[in-house]
Protein backbone atom coordinates (compact mmCIF):
# COMPACT_ATOMS: atom_id res chain seq x y z
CA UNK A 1 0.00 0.00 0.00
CA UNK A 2 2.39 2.17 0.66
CA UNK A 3 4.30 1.60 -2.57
CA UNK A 4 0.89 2.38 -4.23
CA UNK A 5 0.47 6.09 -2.46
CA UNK A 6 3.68 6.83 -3.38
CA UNK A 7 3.16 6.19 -7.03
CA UNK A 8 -0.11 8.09 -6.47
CA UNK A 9 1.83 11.09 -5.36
CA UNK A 10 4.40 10.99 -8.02
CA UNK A 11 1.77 10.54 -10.96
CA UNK A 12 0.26 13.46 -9.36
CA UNK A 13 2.99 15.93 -8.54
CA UNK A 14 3.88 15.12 -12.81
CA UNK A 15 0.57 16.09 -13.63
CA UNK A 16 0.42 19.06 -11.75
CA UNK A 17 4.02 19.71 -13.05
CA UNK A 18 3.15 19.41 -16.96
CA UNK A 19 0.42 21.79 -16.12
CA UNK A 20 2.29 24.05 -14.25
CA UNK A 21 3.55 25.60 -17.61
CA UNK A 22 -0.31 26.29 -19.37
CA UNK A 23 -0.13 29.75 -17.61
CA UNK A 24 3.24 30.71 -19.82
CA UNK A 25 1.58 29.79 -23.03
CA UNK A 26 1.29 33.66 -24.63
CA UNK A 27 5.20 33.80 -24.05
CA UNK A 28 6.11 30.71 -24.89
CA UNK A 29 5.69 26.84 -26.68
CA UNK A 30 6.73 24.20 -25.14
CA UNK A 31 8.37 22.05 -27.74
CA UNK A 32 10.37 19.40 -26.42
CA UNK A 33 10.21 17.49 -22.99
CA UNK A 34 13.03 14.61 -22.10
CA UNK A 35 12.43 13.88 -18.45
CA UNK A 36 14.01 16.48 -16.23
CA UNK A 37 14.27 19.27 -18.67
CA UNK A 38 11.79 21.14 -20.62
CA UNK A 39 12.43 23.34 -23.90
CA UNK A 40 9.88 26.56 -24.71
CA UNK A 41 10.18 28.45 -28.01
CA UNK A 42 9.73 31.97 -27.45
CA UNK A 43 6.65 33.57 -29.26
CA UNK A 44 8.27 37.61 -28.41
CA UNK A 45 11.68 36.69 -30.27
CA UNK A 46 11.51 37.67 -34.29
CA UNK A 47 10.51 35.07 -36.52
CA UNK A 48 14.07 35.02 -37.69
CA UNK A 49 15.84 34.50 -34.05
CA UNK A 50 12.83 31.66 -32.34
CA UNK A 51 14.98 31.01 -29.38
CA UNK A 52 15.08 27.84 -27.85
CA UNK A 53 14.71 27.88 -24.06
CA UNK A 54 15.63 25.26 -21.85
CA UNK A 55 14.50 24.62 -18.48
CA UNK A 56 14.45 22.48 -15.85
CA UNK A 57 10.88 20.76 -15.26
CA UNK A 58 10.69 22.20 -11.61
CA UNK A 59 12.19 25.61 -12.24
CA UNK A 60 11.08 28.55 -14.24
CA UNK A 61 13.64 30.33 -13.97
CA UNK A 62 15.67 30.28 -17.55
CA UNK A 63 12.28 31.44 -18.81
CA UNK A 64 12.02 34.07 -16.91
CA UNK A 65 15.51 35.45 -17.44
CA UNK A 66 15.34 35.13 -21.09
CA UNK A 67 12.36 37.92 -20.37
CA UNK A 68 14.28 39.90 -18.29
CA UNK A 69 17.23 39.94 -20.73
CA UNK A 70 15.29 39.73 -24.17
CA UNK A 71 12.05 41.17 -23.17
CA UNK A 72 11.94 43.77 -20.61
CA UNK A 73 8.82 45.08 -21.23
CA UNK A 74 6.85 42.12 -21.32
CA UNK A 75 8.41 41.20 -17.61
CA UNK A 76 5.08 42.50 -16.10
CA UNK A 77 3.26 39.94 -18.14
CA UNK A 78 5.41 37.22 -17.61
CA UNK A 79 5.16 37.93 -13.57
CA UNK A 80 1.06 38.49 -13.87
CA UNK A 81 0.57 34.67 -15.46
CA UNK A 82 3.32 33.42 -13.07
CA UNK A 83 1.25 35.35 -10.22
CA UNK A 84 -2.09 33.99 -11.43
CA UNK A 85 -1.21 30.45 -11.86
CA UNK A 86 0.46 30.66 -8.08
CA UNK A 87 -2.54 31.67 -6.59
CA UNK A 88 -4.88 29.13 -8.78
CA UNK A 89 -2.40 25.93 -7.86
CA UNK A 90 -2.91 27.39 -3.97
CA UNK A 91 -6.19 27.41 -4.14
CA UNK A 92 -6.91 23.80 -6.37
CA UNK A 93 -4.15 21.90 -3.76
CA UNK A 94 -4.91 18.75 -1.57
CA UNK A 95 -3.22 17.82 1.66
CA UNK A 96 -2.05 14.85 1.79
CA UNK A 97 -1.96 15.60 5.86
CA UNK A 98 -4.97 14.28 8.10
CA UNK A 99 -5.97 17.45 9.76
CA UNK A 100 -5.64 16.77 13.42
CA UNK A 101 -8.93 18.08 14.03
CA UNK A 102 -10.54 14.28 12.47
CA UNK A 103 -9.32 12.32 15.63
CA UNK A 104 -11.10 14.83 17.74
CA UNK A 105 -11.81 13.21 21.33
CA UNK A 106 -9.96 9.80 22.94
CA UNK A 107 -8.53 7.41 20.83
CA UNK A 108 -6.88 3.98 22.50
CA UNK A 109 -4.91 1.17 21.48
CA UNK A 110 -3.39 -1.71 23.09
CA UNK A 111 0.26 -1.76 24.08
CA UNK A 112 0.85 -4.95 21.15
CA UNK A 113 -0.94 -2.69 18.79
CA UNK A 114 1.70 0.49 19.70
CA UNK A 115 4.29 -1.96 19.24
CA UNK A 116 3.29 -3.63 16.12
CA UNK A 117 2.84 0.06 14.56
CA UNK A 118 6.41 1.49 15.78
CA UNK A 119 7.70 -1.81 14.16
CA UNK A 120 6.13 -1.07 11.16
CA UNK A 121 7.21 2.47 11.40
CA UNK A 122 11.02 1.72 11.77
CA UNK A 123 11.23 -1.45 9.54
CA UNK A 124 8.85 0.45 6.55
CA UNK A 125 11.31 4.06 7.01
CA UNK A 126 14.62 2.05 6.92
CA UNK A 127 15.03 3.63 10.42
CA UNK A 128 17.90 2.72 13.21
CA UNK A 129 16.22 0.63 15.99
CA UNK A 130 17.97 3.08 18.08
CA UNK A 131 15.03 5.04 17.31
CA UNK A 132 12.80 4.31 19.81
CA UNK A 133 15.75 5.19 22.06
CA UNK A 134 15.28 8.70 21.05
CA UNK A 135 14.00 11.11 23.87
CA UNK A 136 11.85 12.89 21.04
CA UNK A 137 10.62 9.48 19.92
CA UNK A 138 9.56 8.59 23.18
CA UNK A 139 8.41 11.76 23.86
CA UNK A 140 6.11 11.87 20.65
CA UNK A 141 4.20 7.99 21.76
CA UNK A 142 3.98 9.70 25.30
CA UNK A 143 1.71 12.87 24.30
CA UNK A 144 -0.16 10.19 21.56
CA UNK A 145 -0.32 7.76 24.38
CA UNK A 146 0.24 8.70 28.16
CA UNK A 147 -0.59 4.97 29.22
CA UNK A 148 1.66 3.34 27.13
CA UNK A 149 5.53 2.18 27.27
CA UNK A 150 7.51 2.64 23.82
CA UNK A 151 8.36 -1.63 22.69
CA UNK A 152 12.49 -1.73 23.55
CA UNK A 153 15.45 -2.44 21.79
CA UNK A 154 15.99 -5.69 22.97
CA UNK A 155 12.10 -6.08 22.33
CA UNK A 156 12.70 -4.98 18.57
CA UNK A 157 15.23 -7.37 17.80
CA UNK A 158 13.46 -10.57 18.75
């Protein structure tokens, strides 16, 4: 499962990253696309000079220097779609965080339970079983849990 959200997340962060370039499109076609890198033809250069622009696929920031070098007086436009698309991706964005607010009230579990879920926690992060060692750690399953003991090293290894 959790392979499966994680594939989730990355189809959706390259969705929302292929779209994150629709707001440029009166400056500039995109024209090539080869994994991490992105190329835009600019529509304000001459016919004679198209200039190829090529940008990383989480950056604008090549195409916005080519306006600031090539195009200064279009800069206001360039910042107005980057501004608008901003504040539309800010507004159209999911959390992938469970507001804390949903597990309003008490909510229990059994000390085998706490263990088998910091088990899962360290073996599915690749973390150190010194871990639950941590004074943070134990700190964190002590405000979650007050009742409960945080499973031991020894515990972990058998």
């Amino acid at each position: 499962m959790r392979l499966q959200n994680k594939n989730i997340m990355a189809t959706t962060a390259a969705c929302r990253r292929l779209d994150s370039y629709n707001h440029l499109k009166e400056l500039y076609d995109k024209v090539d696309e080869d994994g991490k890198n992105l190329t835009f033809l600019c529509k304000l250069c001459p016919p004679a000079f198209k200039k190829k622009i090529r940008t990383s696929v989480t950056s604008t920031a090549n195409l916005k220097r080519h306006i600031e070098l090539k195009h200064p007086a279009s800069l206001s436009r360039y910042v107005q779609a980057n501004k608008k698309s901003k504040d539309s991706q800010d507004r159209s964005s999911t959390s992938t965080q469970i507001p804390l607010t949903a597990y309003s009230g008490s909510f229990f579990i059994s000390q085998p339970q706490l263990d088998h879920l910091v088990v899962q926690y360290i073996v599915g992060d690749l973390q150190p079983l010194s871990k639950v060692e941590s004074p943070a750690f134990i700190n964190l399953i002590k405000g979650l849990q007050p009742s409960k003991t945080v499973v031991s090293v020894i515990k972990l290894i058998k």
